[in-house]
C-alpha atoms as a PDB file:
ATOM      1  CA  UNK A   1      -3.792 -10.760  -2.498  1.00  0.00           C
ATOM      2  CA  UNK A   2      -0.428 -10.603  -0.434  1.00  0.00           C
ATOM      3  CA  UNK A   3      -0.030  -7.444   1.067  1.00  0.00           C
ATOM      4  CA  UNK A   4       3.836  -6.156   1.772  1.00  0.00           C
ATOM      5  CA  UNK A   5       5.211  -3.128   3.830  1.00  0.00           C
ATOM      6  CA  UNK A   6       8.533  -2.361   5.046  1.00  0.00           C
ATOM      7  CA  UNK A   7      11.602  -3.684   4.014  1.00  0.00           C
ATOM      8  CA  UNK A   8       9.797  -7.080   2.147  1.00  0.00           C
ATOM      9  CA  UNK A   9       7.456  -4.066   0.080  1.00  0.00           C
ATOM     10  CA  UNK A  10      11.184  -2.192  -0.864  1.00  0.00           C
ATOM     11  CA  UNK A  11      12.716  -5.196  -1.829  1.00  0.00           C
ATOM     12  CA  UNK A  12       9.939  -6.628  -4.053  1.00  0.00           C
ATOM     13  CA  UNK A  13       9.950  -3.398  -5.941  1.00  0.00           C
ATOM     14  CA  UNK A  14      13.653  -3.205  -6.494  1.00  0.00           C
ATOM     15  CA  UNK A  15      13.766  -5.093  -9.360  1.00  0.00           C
ATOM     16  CA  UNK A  16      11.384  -1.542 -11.144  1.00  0.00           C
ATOM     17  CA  UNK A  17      13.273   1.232 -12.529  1.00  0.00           C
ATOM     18  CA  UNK A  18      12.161   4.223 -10.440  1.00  0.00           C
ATOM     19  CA  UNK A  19      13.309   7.780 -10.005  1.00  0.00           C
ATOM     20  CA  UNK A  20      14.807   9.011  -6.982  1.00  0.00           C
ATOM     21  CA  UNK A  21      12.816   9.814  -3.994  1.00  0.00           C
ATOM     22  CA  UNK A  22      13.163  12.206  -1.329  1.00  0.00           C
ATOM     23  CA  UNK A  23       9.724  11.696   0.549  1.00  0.00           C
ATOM     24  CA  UNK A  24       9.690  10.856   4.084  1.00  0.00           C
ATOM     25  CA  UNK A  25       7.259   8.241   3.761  1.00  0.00           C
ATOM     26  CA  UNK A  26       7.754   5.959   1.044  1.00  0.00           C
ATOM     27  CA  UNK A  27       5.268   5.352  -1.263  1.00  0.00           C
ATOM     28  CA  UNK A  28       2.676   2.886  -2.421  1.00  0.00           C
ATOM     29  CA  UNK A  29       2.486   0.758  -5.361  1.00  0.00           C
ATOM     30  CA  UNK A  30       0.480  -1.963  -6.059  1.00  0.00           C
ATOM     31  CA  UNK A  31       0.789  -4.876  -8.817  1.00  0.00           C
ATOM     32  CA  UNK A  32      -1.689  -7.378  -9.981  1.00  0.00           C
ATOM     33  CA  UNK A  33      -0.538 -10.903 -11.956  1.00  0.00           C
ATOM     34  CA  UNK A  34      -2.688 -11.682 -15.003  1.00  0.00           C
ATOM     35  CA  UNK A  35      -2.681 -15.192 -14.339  1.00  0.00           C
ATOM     36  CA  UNK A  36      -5.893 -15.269 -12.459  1.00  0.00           C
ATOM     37  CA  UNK A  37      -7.731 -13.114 -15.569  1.00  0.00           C
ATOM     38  CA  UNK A  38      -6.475 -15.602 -18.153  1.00  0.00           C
ATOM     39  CA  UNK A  39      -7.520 -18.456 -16.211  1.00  0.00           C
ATOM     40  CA  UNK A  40     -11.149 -17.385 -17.402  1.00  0.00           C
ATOM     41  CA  UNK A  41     -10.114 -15.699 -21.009  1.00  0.00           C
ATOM     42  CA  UNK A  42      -9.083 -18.769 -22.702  1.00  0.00           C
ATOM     43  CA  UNK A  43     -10.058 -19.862 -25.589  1.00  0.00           C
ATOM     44  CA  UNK A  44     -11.959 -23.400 -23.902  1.00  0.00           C
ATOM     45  CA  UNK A  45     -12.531 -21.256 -21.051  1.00  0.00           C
ATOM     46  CA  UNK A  46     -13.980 -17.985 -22.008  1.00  0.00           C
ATOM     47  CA  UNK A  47     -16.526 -16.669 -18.804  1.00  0.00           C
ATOM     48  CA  UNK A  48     -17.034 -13.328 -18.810  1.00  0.00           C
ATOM     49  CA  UNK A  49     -18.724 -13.714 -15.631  1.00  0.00           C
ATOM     50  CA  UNK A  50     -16.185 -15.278 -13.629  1.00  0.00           C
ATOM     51  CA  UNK A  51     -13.518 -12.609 -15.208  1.00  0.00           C
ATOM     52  CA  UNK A  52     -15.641  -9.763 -13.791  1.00  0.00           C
ATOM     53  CA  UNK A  53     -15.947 -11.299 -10.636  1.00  0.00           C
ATOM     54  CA  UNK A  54     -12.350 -11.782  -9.779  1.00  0.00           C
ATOM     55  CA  UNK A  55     -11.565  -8.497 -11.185  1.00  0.00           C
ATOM     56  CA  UNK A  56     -14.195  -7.018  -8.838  1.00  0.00           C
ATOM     57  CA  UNK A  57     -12.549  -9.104  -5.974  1.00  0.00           C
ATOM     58  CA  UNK A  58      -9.078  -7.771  -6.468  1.00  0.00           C
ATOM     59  CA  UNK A  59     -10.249  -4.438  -6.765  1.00  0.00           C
ATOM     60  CA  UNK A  60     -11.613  -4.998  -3.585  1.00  0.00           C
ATOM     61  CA  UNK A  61      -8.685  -6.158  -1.792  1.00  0.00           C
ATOM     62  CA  UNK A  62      -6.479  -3.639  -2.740  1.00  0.00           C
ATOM     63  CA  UNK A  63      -8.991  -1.048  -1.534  1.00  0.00           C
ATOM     64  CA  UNK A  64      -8.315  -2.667   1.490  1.00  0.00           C
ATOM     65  CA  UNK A  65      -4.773  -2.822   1.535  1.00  0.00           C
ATOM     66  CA  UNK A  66      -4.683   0.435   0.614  1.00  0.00           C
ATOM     67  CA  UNK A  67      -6.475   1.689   3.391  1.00  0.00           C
ATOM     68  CA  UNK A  68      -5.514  -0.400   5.969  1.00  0.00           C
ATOM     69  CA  UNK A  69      -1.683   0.887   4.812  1.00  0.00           C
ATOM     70  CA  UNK A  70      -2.471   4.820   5.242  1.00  0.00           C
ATOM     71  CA  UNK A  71      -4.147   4.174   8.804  1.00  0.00           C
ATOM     72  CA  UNK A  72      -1.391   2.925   9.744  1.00  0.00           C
ATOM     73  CA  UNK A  73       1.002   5.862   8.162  1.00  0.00           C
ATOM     74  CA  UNK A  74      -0.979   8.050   9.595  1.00  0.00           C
ATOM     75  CA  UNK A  75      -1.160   6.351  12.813  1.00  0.00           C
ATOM     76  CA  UNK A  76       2.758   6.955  13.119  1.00  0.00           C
ATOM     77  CA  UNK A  77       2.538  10.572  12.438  1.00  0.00           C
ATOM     78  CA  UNK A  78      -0.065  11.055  14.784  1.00  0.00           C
ATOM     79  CA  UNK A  79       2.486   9.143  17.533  1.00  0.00           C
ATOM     80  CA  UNK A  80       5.310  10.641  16.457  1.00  0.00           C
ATOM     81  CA  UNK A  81       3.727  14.630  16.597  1.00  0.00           C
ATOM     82  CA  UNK A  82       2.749  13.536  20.152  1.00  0.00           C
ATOM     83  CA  UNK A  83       6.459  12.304  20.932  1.00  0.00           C
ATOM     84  CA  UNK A  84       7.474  15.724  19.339  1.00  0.00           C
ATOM     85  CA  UNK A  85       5.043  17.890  20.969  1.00  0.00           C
ATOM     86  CA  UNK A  86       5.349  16.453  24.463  1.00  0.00           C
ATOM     87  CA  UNK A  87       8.992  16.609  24.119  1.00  0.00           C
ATOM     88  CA  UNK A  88       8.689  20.532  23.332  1.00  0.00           C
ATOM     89  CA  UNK A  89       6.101  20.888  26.464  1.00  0.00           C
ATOM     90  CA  UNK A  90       8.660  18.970  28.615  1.00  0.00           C
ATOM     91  CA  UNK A  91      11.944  21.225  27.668  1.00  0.00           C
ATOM     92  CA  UNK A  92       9.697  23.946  27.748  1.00  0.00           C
ATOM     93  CA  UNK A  93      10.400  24.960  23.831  1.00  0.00           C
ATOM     94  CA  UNK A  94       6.682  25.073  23.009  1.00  0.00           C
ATOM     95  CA  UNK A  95       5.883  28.385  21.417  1.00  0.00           C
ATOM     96  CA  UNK A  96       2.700  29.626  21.769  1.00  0.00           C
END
């Protein structure tokens, strides 16, 4: 599992065909390679088991990712509506 954000994330993904986007926040995707699955659905090879397992694992892991990403989207909203709000309490543009 290699997790990506920022420019590295926008730049892997580049090479997929994808609509325009106007979103402020860009957003997530998430790939998995097959290699790992085959390793355990060939024909000399074939464990059930151990297929299950890894799947189970990855799964995992990008649970993970994914919620270790939107913490920390949501942690920059959170600082930037405080940067916003005290800058409105400061100028004194702060409607009540």
């Amino acid at each position: 599992m290699a997790g990506l954000t920022g420019t590295e994330a926008i730049d892997a993904l580049a090479g997929y065909p994808t609509p325009t986007r106007d979103e402020v926040l860009p957003p997530i995707a998430v790939a998995l390679s097959g290699g790992c699955w085959q390793q355990w659905r060939t024909p000399g090879n074939d464990d059930h088991s151990a297929a299950r397992a890894w799947s189970q694992r990855a799964l995992r892991e990008v649970e993970l990712e994914l919620s270790r990403e939107i913490s920390r989207r949501f942690e920059v909203i959170r600082l930037s509506l405080g940067v916003v709000l005290s800058d409105a309490v400061d100028h004194g543009i702060l409607l009540a």
